[in-house]
N, C-alpha and C. Protein backbone atom coordinates (compact mmCIF):
# COMPACT_ATOMS: atom_id res chain seq x y z
N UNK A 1 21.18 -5.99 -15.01
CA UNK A 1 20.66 -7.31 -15.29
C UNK A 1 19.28 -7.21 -15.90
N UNK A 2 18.99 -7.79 -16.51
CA UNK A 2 17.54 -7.69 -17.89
C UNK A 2 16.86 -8.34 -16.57
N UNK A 3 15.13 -7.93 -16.60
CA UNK A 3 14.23 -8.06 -15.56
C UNK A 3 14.77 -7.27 -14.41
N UNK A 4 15.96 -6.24 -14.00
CA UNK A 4 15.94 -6.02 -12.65
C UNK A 4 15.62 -4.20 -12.62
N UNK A 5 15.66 -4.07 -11.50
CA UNK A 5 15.26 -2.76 -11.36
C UNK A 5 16.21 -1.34 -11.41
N UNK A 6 17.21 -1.41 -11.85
CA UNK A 6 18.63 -0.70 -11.60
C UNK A 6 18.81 -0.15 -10.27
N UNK A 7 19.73 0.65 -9.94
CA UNK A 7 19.84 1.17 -8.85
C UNK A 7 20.88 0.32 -7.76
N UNK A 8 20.62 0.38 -6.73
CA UNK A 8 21.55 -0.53 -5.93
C UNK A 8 21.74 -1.92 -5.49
N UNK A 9 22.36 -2.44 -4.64
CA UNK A 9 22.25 -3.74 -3.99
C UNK A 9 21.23 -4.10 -3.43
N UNK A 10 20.46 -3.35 -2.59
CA UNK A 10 19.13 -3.73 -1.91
C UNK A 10 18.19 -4.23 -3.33
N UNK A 11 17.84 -3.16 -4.17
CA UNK A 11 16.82 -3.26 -5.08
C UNK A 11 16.93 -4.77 -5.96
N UNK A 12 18.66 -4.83 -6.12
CA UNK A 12 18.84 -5.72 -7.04
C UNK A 12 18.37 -7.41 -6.20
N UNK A 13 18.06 -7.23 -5.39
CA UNK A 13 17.03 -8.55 -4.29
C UNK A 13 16.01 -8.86 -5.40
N UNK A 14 15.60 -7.82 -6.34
CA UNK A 14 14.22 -8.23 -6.83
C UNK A 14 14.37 -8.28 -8.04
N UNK A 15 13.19 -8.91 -8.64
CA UNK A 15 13.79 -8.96 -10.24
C UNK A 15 12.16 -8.67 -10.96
N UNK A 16 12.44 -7.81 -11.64
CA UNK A 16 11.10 -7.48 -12.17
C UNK A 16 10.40 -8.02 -13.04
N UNK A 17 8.88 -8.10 -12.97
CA UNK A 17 7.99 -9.21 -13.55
C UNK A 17 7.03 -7.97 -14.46
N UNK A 18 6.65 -7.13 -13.84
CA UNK A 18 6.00 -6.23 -14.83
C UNK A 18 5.72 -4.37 -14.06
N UNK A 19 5.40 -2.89 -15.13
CA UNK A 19 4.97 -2.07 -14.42
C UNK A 19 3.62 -2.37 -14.02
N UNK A 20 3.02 -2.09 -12.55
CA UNK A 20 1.93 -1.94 -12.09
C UNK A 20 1.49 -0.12 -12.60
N UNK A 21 2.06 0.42 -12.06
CA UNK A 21 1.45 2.06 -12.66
C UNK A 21 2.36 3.11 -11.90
N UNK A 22 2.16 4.39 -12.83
CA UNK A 22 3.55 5.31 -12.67
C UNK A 22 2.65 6.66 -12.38
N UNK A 23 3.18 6.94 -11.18
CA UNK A 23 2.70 8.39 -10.82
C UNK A 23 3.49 9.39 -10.79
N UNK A 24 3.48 10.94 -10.58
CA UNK A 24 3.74 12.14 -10.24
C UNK A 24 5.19 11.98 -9.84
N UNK A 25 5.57 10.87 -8.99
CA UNK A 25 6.68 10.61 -8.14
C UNK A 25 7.50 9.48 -8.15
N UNK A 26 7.07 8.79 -8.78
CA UNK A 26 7.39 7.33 -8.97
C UNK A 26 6.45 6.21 -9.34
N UNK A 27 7.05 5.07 -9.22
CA UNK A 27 6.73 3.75 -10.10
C UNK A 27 6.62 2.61 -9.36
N UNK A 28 5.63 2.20 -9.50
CA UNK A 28 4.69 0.98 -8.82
C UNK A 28 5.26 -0.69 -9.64
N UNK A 29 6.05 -1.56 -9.00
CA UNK A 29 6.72 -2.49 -10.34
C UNK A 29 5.89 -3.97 -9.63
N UNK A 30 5.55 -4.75 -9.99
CA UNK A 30 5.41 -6.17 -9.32
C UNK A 30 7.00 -6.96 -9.84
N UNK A 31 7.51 -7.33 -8.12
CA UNK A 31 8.46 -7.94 -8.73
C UNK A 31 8.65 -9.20 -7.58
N UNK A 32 10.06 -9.99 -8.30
CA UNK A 32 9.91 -11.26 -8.04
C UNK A 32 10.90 -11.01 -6.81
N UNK A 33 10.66 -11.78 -5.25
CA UNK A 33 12.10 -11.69 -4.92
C UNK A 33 13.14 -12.88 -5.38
N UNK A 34 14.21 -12.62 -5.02
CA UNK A 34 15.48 -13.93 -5.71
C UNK A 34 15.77 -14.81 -4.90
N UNK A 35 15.36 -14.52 -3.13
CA UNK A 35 15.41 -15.26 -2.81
C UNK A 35 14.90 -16.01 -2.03
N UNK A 36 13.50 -15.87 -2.11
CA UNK A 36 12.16 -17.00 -1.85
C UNK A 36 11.11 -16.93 -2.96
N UNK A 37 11.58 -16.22 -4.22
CA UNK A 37 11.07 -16.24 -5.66
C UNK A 37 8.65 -15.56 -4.92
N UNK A 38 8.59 -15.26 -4.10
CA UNK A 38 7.49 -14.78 -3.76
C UNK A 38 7.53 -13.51 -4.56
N UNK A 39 5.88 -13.01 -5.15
CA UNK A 39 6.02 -11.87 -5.72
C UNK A 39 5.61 -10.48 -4.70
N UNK A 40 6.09 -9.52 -5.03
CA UNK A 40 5.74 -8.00 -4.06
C UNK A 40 5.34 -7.22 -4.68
N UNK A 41 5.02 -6.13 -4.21
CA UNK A 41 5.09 -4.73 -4.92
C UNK A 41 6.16 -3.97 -4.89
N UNK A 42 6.98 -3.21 -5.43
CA UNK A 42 7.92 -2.30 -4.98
C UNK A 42 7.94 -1.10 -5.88
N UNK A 43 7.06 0.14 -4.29
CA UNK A 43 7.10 1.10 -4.79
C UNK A 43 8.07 2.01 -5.04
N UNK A 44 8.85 2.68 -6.12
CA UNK A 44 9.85 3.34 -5.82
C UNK A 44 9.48 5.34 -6.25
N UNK A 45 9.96 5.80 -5.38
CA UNK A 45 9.52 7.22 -5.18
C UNK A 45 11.38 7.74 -5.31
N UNK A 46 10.82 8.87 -6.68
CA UNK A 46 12.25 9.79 -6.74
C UNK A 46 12.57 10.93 -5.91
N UNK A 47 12.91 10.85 -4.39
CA UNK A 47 13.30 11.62 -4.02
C UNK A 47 13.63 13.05 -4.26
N UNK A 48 14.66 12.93 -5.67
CA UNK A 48 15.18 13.77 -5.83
C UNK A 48 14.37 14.99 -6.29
N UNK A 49 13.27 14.63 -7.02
CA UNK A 49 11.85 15.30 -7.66
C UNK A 49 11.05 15.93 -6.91
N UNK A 50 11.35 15.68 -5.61
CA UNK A 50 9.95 15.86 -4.87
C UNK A 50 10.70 17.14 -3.88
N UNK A 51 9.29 17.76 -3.48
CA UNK A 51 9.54 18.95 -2.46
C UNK A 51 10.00 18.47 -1.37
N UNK A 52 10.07 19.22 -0.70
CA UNK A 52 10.58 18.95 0.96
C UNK A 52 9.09 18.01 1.83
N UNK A 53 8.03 18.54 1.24
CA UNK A 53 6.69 18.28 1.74
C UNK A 53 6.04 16.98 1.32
N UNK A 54 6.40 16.52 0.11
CA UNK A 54 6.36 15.59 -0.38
C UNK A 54 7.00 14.01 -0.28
N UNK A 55 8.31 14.54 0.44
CA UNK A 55 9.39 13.80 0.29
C UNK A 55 9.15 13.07 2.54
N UNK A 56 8.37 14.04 3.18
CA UNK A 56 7.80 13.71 3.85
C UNK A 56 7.29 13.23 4.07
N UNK A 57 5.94 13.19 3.39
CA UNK A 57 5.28 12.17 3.24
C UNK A 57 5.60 10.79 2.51
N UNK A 58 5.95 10.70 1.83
CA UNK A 58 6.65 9.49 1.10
C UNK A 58 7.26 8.64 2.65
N UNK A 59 7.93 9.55 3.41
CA UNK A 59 9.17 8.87 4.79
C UNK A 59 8.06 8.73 5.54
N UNK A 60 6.75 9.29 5.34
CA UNK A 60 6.15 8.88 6.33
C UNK A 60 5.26 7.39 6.16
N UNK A 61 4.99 7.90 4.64
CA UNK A 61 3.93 6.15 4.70
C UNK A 61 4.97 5.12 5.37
N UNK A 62 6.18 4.87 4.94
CA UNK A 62 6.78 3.35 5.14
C UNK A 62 7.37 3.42 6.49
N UNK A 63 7.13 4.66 7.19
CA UNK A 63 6.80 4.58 8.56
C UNK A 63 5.84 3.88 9.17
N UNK A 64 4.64 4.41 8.20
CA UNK A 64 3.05 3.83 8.88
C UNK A 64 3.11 2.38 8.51
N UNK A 65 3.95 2.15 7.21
CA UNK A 65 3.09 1.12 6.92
C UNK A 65 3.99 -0.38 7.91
N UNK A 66 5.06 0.07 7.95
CA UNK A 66 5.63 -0.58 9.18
C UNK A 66 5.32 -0.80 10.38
N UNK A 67 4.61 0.29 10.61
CA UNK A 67 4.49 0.34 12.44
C UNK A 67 3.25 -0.55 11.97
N UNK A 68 1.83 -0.71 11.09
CA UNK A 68 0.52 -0.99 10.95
C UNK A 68 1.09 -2.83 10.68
N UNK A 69 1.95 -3.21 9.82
CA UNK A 69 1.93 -4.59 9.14
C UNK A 69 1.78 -5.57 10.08
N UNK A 70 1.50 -5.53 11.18
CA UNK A 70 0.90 -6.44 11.80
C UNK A 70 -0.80 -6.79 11.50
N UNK A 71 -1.32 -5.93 11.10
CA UNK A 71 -2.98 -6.40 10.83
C UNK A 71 -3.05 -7.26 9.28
N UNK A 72 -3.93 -8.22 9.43
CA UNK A 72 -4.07 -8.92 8.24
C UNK A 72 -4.86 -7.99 7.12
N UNK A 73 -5.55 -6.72 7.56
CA UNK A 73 -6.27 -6.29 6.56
C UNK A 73 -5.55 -4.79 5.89
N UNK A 74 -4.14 -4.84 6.55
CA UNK A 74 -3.25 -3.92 6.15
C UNK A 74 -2.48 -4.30 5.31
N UNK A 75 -1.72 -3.06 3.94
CA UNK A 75 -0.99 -4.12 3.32
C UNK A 75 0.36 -4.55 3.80
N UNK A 76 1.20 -5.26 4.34
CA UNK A 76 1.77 -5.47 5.09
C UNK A 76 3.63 -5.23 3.75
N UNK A 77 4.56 -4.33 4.66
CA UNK A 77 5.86 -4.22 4.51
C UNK A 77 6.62 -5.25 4.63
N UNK A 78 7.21 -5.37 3.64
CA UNK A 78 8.16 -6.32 3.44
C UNK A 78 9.90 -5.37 4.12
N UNK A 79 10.18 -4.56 3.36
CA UNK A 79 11.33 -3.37 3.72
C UNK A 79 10.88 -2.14 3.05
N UNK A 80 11.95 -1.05 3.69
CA UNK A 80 12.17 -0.22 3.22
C UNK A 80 13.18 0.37 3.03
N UNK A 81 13.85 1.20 1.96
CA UNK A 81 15.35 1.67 1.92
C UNK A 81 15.71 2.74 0.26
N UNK A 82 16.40 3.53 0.92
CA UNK A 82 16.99 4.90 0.38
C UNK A 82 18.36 3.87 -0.44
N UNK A 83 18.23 4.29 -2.06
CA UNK A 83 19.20 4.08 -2.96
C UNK A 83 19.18 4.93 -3.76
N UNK A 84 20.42 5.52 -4.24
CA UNK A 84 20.55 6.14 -5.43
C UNK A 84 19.13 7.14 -5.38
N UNK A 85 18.94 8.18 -4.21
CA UNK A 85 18.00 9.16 -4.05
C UNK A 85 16.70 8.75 -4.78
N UNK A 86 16.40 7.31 -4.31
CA UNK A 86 14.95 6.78 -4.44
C UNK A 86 14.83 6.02 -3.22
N UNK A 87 13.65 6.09 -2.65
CA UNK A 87 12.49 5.43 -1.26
C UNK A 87 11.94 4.33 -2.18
N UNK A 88 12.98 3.00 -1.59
CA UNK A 88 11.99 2.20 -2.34
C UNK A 88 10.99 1.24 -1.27
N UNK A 89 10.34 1.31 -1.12
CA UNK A 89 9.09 0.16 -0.44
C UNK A 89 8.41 -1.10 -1.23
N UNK A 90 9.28 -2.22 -0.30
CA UNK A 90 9.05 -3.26 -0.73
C UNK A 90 7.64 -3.94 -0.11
N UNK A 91 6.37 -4.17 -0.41
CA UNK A 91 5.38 -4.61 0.31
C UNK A 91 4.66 -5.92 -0.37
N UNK A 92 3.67 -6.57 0.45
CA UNK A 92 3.10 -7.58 -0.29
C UNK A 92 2.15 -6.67 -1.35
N UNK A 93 1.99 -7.82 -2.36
CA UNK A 93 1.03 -7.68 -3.77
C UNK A 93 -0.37 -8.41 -3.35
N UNK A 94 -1.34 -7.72 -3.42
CA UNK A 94 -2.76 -8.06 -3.51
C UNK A 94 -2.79 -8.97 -4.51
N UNK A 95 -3.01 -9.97 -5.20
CA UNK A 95 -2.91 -10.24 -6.27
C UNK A 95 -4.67 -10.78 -7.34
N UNK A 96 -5.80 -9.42 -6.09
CA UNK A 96 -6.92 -9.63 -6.90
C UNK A 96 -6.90 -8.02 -7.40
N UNK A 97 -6.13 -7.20 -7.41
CA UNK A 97 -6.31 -5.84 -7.91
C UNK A 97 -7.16 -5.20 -6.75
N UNK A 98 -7.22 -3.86 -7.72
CA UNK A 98 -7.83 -2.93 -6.13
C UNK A 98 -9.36 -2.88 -6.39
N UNK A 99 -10.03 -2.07 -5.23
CA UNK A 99 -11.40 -2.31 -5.25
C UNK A 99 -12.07 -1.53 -6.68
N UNK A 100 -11.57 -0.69 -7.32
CA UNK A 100 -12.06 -0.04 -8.40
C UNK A 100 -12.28 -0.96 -9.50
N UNK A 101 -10.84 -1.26 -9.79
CA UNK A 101 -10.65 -2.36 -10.52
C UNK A 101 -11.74 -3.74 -10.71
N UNK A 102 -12.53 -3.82 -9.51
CA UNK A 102 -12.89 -5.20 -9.02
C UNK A 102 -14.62 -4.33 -9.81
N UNK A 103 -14.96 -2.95 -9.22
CA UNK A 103 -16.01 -2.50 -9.08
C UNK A 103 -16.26 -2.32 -10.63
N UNK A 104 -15.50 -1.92 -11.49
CA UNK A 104 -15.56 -1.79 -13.14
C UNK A 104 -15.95 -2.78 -13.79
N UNK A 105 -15.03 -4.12 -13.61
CA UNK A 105 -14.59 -5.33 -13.67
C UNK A 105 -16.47 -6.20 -13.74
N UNK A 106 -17.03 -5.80 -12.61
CA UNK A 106 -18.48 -6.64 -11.89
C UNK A 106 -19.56 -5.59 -12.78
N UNK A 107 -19.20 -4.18 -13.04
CA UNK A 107 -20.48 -3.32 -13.62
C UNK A 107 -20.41 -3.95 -15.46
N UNK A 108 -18.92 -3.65 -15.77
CA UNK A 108 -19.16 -4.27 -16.70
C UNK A 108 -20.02 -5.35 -16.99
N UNK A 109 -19.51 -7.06 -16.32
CA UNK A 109 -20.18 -8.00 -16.44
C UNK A 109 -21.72 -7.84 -16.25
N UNK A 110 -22.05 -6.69 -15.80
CA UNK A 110 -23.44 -6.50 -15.55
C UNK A 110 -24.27 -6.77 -14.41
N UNK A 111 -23.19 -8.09 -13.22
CA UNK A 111 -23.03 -8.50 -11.97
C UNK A 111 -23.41 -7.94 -10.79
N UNK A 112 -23.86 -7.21 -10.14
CA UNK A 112 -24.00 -6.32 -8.90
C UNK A 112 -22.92 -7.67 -8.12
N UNK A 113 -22.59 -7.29 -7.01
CA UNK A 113 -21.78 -7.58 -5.96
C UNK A 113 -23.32 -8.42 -5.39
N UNK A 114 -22.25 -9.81 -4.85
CA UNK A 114 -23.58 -10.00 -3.43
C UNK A 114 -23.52 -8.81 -2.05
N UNK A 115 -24.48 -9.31 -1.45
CA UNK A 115 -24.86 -8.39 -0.05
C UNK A 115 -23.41 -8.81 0.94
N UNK A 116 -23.71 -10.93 0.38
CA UNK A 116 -22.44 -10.98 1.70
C UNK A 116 -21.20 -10.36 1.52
N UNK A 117 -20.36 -10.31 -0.06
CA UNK A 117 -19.21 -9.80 -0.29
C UNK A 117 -19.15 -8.29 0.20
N UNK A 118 -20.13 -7.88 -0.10
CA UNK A 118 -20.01 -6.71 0.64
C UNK A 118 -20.04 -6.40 1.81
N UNK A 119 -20.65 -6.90 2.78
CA UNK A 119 -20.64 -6.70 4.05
C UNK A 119 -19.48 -7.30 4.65
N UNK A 120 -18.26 -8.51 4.06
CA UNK A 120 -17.31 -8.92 4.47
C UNK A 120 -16.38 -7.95 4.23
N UNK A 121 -16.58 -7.22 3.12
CA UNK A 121 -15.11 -6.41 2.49
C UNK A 121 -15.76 -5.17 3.64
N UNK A 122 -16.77 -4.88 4.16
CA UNK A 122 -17.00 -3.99 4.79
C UNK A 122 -16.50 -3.71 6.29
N UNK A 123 -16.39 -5.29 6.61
CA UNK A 123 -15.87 -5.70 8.11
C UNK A 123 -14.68 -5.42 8.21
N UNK A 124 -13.83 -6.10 6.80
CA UNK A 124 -12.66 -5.87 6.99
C UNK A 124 -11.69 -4.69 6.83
N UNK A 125 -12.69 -3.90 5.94
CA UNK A 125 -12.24 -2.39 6.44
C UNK A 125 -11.99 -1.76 7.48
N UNK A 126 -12.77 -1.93 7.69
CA UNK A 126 -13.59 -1.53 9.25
C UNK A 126 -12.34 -1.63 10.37
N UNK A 127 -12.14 -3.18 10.28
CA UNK A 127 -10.97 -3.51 11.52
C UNK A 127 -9.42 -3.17 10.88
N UNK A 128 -9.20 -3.02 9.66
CA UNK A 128 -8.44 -2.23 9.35
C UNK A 128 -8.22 -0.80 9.68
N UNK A 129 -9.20 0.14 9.44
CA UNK A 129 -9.09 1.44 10.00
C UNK A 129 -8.96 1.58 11.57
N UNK A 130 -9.83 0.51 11.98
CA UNK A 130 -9.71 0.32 13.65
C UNK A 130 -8.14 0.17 13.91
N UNK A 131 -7.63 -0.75 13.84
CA UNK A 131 -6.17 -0.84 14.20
C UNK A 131 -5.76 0.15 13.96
N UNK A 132 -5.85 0.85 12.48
CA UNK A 132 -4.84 2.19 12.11
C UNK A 132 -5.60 3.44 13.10
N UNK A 133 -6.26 3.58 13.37
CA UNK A 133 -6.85 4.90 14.56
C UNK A 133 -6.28 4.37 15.52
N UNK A 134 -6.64 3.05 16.17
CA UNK A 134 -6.14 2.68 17.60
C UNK A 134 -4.16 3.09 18.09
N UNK A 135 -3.76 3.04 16.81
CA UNK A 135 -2.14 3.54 16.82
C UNK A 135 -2.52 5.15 16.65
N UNK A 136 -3.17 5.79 16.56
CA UNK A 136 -3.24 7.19 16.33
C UNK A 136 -2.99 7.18 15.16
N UNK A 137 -3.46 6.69 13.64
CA UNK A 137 -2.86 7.10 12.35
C UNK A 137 -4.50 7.51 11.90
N UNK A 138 -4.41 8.09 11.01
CA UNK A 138 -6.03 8.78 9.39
C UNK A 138 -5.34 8.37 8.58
N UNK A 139 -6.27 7.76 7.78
CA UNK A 139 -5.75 7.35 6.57
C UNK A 139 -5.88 8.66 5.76
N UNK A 140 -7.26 9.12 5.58
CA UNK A 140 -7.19 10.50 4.44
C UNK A 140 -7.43 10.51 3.50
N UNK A 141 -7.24 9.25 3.06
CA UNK A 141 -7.11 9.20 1.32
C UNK A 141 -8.26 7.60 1.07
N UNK A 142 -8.99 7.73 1.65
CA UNK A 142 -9.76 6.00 1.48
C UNK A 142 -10.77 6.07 0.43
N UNK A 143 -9.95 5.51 -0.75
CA UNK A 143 -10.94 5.73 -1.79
C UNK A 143 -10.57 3.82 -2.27
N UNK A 144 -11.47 3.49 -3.77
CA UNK A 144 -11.64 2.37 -4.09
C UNK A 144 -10.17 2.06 -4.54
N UNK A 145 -9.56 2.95 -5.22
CA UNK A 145 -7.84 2.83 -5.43
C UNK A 145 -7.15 2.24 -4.62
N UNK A 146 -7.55 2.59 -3.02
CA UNK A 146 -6.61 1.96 -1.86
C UNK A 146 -6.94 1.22 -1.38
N UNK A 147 -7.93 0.12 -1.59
CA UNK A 147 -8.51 -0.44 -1.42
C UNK A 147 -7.87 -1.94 -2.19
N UNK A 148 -6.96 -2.73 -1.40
CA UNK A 148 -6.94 -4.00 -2.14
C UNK A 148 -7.18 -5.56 -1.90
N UNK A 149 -7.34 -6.23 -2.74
CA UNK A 149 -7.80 -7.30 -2.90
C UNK A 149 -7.19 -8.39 -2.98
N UNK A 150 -7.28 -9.52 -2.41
CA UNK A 150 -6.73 -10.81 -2.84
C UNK A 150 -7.66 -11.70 -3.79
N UNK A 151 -7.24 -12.50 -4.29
CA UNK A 151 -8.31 -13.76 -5.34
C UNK A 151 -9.24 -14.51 -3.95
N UNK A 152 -8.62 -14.42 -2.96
CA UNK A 152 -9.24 -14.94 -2.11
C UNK A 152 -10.53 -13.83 -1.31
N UNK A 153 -10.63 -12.70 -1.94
CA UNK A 153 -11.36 -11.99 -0.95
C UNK A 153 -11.08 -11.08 -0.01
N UNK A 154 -10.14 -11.40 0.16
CA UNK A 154 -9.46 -10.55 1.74
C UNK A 154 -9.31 -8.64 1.10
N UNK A 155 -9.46 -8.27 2.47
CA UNK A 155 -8.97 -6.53 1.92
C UNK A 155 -7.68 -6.46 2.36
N UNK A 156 -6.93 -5.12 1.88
CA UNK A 156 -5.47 -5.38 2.25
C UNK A 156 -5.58 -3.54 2.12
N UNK A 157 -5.95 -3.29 2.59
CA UNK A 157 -5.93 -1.03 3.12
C UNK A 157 -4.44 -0.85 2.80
N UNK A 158 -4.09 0.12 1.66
CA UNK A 158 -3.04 0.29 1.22
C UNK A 158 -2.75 1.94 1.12
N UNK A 159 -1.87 2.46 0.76
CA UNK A 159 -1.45 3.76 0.67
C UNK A 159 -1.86 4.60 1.64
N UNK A 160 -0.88 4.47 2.39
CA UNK A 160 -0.80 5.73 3.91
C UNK A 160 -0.19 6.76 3.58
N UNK A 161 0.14 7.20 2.36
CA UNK A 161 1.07 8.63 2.39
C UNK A 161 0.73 9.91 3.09
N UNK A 162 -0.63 10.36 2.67
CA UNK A 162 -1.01 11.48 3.15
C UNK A 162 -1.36 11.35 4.79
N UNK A 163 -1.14 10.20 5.46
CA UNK A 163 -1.80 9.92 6.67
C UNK A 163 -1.21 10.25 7.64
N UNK A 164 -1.94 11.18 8.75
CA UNK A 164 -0.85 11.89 9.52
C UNK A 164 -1.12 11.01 11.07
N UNK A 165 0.06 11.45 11.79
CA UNK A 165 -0.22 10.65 13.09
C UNK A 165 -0.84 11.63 13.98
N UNK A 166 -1.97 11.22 14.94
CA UNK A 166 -2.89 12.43 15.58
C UNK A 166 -2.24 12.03 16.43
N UNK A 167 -2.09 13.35 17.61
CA UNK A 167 -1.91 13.58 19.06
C UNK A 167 -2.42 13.16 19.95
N UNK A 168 -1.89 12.18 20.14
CA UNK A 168 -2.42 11.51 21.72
C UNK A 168 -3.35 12.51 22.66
N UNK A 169 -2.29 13.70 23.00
CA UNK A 169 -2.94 14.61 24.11
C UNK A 169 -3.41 15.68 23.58
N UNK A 170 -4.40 15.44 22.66
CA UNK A 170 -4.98 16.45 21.85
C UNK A 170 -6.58 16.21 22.89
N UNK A 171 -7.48 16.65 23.20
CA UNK A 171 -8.19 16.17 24.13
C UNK A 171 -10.03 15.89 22.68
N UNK A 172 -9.67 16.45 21.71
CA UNK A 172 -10.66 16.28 20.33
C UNK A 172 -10.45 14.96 20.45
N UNK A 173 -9.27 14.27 20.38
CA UNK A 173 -9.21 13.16 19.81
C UNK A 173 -9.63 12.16 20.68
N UNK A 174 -9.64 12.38 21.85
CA UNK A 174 -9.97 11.27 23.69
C UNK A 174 -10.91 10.79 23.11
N UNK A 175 -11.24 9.46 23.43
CA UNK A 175 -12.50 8.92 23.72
C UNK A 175 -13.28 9.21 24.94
N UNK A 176 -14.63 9.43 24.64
CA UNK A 176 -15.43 9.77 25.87
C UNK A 176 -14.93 9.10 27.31
C-alpha cells in the first residue's frame, strides 16, 4: 500500500508520513496510526544484519523502554514486535525534535536559551534518569541526540539501547 511500511500485519497498523533518519541498523519513520490517525515513531531494526550482540541490545531497549513508559519524561512505548526478521518499536513522537536539534536551531538564531528553560529541561531530566536508576536501568548513552522535545517543552529521554540493567545485589550499587 503507497505510504505504508511493507512487511507484515502488525506494521501495516501504520501508514507512513515521512523518514526521520537511518542508521547502521535500521530506520527511524514518523508514521500515522490507522486507527486513532495519532502520529508515532516507528523504529525498525534489521535483525537479520546485526550480530548476536547487537541484536541484544536492540531486545533490550523495547524491554526498557516498556518496563520505563510509565514516566512522563520517558519516551513512552506504544508496542513492540518481530516481522519479517525486523524489531519494530512503535513509540510516541516528540514532535519539538531532539535537544541538538533545538541547541543548533537557538545558536543559529543567535538566541542563548533562558536560565528558566534550562533549569526546567534540567529537572526533567533529572526525574527521568531518577525513575530509570530507581528500576536499576544506565542509560549510557545521554547525549543531546537522546534528548527529546515536545513544542510544548517537555523532555521525553529516549534511546535505551546500550542501557544495561544493574544488579540489585551488587553491594557498589546499595545506597548508603
Amino acid at each position: 500500500a503507497a505510504g505504508g511500511l511493507g512487511g507484515g500485519v502488525r506494521a501495516a497498523q501504520y501508514k507512513r508520513v515521512k523518514l526521520l533518519g537511518r542508521g547502521a541498523f535500521g530506520t527511524a519513520f514518523l508514521v500515522r496510526c490507522r486507527a486513532d490517525s495519532r502520529q508515532y515513531v516507528l523504529k525498525r531494526l534489521d535483525l537479520m544484519h546485526m550480530g548476536a550482540s547487537e541484536r541484544a541490545d536492540a531486545m533490550r531497549e523495547a524491554h526498557i523502554l516498556e518496563q520505563l513508559r510509565r514516566h512522563p519524561n520517558i519516551i513512552r512505548v506504544r508496542e513492540h514486535f518481530i516481522e519479517e526478521s525486523r524489531l519494530c518499536i512503535v513509540m510516541d513522537y516528540a514532535d519539538g525534535g531532539d535537544l541538538a536539534q533545538r541547541i543548533e536551531a537557538q545558536a543559529a538564531a543567535g538566541t542563548p536559551f533562558t536560565e528558566e528553560t534550562v533549569l526546567d529541561w534540567f529537572v526533567q531530566l533529572c526525574l527521568a534518569l531518577k525513575h530509570a536508576h530507581d528500576r536499576k536501568v544506565l542509560h549510557r548513552d545521554l547525549k543531546p541526540q537522546n534528548i527529546f522535545l515536545t513544542k510544548r517543552n517537555f523532555v521525553r529521554l529516549g534511546d535505551f539501547g546500550s542501557a544495561p540493567r544493574r544488579p540489585s545485589a551488587d553491594p557498589r550499587h546499595q545506597r548508603p
